[in-house]
Protein backbone atom coordinates (compact mmCIF):
# COMPACT_ATOMS: atom_id res chain seq x y z
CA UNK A 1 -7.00 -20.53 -2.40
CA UNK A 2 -3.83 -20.05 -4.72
CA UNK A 3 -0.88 -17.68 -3.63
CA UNK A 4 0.04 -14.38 -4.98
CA UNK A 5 3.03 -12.66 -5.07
CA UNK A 6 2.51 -8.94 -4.02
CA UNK A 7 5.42 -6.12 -5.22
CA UNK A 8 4.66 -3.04 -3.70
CA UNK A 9 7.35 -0.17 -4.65
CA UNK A 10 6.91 3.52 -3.77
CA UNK A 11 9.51 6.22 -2.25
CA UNK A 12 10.43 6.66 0.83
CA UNK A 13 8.26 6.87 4.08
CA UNK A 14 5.28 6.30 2.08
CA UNK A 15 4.42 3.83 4.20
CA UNK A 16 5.11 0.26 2.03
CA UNK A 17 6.72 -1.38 4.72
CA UNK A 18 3.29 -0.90 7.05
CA UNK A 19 1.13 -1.75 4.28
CA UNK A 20 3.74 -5.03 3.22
CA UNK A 21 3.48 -5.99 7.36
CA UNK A 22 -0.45 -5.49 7.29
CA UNK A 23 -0.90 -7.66 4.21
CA UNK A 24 1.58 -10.06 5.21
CA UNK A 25 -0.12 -11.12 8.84
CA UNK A 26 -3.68 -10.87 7.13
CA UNK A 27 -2.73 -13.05 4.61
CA UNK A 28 -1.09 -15.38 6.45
CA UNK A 29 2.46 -14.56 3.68
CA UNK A 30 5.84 -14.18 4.13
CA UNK A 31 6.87 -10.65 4.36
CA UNK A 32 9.97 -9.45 3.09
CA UNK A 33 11.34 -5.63 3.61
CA UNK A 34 14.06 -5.13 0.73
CA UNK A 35 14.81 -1.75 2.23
CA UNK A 36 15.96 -3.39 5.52
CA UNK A 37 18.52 -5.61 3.22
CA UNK A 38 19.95 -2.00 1.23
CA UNK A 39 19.95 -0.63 4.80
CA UNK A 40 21.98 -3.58 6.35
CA UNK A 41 24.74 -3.22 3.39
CA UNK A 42 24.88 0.33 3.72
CA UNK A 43 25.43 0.34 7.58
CA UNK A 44 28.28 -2.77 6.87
CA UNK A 45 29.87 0.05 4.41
CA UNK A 46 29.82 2.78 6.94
CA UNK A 47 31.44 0.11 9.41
CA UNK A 48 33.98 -0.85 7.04
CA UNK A 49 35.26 3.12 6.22
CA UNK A 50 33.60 2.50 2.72
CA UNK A 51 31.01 5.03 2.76
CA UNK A 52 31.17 8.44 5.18
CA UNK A 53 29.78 11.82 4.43
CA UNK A 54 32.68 12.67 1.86
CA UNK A 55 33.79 9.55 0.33
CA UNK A 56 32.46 6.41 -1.07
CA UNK A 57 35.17 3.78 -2.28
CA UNK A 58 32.46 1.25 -4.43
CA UNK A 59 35.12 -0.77 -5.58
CA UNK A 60 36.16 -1.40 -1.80
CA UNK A 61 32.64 -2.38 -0.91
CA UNK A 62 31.44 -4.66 -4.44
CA UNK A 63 34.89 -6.54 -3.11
CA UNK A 64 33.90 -6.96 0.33
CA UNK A 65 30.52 -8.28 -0.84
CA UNK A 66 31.03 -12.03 -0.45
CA UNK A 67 31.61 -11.21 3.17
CA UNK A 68 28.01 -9.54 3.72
CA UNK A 69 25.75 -12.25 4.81
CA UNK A 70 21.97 -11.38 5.47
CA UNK A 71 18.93 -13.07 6.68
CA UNK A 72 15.43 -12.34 8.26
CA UNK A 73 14.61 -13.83 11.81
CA UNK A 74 10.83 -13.52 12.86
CA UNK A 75 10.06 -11.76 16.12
CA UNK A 76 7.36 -13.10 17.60
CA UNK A 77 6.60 -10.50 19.86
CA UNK A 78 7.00 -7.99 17.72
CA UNK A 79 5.03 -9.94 14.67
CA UNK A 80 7.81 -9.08 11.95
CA UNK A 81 11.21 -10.43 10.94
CA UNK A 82 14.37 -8.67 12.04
CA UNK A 83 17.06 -7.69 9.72
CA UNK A 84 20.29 -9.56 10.95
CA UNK A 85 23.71 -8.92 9.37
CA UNK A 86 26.66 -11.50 9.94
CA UNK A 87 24.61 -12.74 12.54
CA UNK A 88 23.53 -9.55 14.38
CA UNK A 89 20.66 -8.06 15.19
CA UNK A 90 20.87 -4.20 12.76
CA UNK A 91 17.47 -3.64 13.14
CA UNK A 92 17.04 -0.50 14.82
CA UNK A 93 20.70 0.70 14.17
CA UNK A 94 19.73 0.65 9.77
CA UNK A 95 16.55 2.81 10.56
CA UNK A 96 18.91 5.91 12.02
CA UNK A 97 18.80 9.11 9.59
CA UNK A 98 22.77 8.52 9.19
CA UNK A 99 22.02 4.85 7.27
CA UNK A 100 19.24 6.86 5.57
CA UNK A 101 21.58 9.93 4.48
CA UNK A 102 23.69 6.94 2.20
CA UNK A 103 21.32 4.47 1.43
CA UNK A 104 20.48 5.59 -1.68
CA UNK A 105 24.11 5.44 -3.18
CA UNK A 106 24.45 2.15 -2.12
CA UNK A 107 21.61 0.87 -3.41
CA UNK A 108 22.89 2.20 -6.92
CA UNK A 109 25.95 0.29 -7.17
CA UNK A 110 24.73 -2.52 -9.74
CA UNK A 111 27.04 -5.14 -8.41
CA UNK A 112 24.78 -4.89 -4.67
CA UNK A 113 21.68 -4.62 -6.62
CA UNK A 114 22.63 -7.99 -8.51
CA UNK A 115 22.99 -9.72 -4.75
CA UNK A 116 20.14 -8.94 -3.29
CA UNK A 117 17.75 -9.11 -6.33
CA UNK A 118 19.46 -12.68 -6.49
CA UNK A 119 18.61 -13.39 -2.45
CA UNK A 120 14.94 -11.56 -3.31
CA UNK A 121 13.69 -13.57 -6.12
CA UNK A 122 14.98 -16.80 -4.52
CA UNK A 123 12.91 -15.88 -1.17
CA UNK A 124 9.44 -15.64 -3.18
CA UNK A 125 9.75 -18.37 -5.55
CA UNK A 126 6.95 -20.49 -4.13
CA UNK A 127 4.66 -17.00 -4.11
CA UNK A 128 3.07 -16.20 -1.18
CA UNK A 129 4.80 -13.61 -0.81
CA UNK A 130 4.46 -9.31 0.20
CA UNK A 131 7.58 -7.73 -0.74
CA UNK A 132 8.63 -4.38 -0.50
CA UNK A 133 11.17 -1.94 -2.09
CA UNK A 134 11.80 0.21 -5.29
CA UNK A 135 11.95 -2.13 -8.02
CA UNK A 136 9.53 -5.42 -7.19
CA UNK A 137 7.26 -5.00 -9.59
CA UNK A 138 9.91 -3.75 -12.21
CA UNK A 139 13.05 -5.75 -11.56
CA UNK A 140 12.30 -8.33 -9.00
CA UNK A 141 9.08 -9.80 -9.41
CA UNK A 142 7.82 -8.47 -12.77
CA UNK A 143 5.02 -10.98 -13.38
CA UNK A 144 3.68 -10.34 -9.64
CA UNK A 145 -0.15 -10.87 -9.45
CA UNK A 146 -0.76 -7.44 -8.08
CA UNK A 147 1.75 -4.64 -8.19
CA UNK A 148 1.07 -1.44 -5.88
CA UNK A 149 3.19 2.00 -6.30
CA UNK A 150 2.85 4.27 -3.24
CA UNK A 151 3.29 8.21 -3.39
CA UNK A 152 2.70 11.03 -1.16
CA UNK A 153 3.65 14.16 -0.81
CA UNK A 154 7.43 15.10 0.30
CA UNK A 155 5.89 17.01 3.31
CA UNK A 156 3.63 14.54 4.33
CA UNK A 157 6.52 11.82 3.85
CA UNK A 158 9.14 13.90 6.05
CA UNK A 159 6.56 14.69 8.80
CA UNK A 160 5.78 11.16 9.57
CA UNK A 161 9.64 10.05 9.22
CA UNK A 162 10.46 12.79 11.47
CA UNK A 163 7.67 11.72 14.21
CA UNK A 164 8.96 8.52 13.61
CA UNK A 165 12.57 9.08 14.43
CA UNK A 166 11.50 11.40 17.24
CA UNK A 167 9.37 8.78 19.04
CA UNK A 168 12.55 6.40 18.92
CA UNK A 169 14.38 9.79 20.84
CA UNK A 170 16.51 10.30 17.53
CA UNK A 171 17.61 13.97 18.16
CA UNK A 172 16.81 15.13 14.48
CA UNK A 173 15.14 17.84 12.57
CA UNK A 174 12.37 18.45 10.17
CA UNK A 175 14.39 20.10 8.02
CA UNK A 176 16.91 17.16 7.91
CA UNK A 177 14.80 14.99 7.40
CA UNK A 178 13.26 16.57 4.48
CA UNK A 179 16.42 16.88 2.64
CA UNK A 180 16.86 12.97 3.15
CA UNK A 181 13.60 12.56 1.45
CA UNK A 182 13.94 14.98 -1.13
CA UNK A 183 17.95 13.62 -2.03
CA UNK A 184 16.67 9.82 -1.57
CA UNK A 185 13.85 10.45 -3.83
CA UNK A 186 16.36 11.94 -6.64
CA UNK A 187 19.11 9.23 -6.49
CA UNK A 188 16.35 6.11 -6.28
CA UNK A 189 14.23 7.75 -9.50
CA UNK A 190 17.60 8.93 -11.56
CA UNK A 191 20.16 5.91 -10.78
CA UNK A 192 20.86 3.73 -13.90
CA UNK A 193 20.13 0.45 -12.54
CA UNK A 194 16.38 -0.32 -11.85
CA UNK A 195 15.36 3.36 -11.32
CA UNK A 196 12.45 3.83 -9.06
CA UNK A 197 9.40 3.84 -11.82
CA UNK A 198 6.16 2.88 -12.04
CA UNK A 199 5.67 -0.17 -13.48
CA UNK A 200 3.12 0.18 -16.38
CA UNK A 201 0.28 -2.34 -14.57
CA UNK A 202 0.81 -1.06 -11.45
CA UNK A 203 -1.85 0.41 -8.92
CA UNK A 204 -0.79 3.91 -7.78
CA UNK A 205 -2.32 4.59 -4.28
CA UNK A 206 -1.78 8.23 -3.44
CA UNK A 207 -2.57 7.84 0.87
CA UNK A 208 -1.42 11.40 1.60
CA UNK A 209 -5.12 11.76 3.30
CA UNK A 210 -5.32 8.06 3.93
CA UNK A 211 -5.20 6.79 7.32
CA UNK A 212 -3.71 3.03 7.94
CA UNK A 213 -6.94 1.72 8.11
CA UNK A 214 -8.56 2.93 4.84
CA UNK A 215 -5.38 2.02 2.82
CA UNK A 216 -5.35 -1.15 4.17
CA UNK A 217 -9.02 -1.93 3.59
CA UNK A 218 -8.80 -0.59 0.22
CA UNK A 219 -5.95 -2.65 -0.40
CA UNK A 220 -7.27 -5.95 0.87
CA UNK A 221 -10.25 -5.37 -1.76
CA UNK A 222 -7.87 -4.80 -4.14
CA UNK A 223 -5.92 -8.61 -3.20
CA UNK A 224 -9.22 -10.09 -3.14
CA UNK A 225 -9.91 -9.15 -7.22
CA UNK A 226 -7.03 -10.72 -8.15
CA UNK A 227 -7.31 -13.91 -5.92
């Protein structure tokens, strides 16, 4: 059976990554979570004094760049790949509501969306492949096979980021978190470089009354058409 290349893009907290994981295992793919690699740059930024909560020095960071090295290691026992950044493991530290707060600005800066569209397209060149992010289908892999674009509501989006961050005892609030979403969702659809859109043969899946298991399902159907 020939491989596919799946892009799926979508804003924030609407679930891609669990959808890309799903897909990935069932299919027996590589999964890759581009957020994870914006996430890992951003936190190197905030270690660096690039980035804080009143200044961002992009020149200081595209300069630095050559020094950012990132790569996936697969977790067995947790049946993903962890991000790792200059060799260590930023997996849980990226997914705090402080990386999340400056993601977005980072990921605008064309110079860091060059290098890891570069590192992207070179990881799913043999296909066989579930990527996630904002611009697969549009920047990284336009000719995928099948494109999805996720959406919910911003609501329904904060409320399962918040019980997400809560469950990993983040001390956070709603209302925090719902200003990340609402910002994030501004800056990723209104940046200049590879805006957040739908691309035009894309699948939207709207799983703001979807549970896991009926996206998945429907999705799987979906991968079987084009196979």
């Amino acid at each position: 059976m020939k491989k596919i290349t799946i892009a799926i893009d979508g804003f924030s907290s609407t679930g891609k990554s669990t959808l890309a994981k799903q897909l990935a295992k069932h299919l027996g793919y590589v999964y890759v979570d581009t957020g994870a690699m914006y996430r890992a740059v951003t936190y190197y930024a905030m270690q660096k004094e690039y980035i804080d909560d009143n200044h961002f020095d992009i020149e200081a960071l595209i300069n630095d760049l050559s020094n950012v090295n990132l790569r996936f290691s697969f977790n067995a026992e947790l049946g993903f790949a962890e991000m790792y950044l200059n060799g260590n493991n930023v997996e849980k530290i990226i997914r705090t509501l402080e990386v999340s707060n400056k993601v977005s600005s980072v990921a605008a800066v064309s110079e860091v969306r060059t290098k890891l569209v570069e590192q992207q397209q070179e990881m799913g060149a043999d296909k066989g492949i579930v990527m996630d992010g904002r611009d697969i289908g549009t920047v990284v892999f336009p000719e995928a096979e099948l494109k999805l674009y996720m959406v919910a509501s911003a609501q329904t989006r904060a409320q399962r980021r918040y019980d997400e961050l809560v469950a990993k005892g983040d001390k956070v609030t709603f209302k925090d978190v719902l200003k990340n979403v609402e910002e994030r969702d501004h800056v990723d659809s209104n940046r200049k470089d590879s805006p957040l859109v739908k691309a035009s043969d894309a699948i939207e899946i709207d799983n703001s009354e979807l549970t896991i298991v009926e996206q998945f399902n429907k999705v799987v159907e979906l991968v079987t058409r084009v196979k």
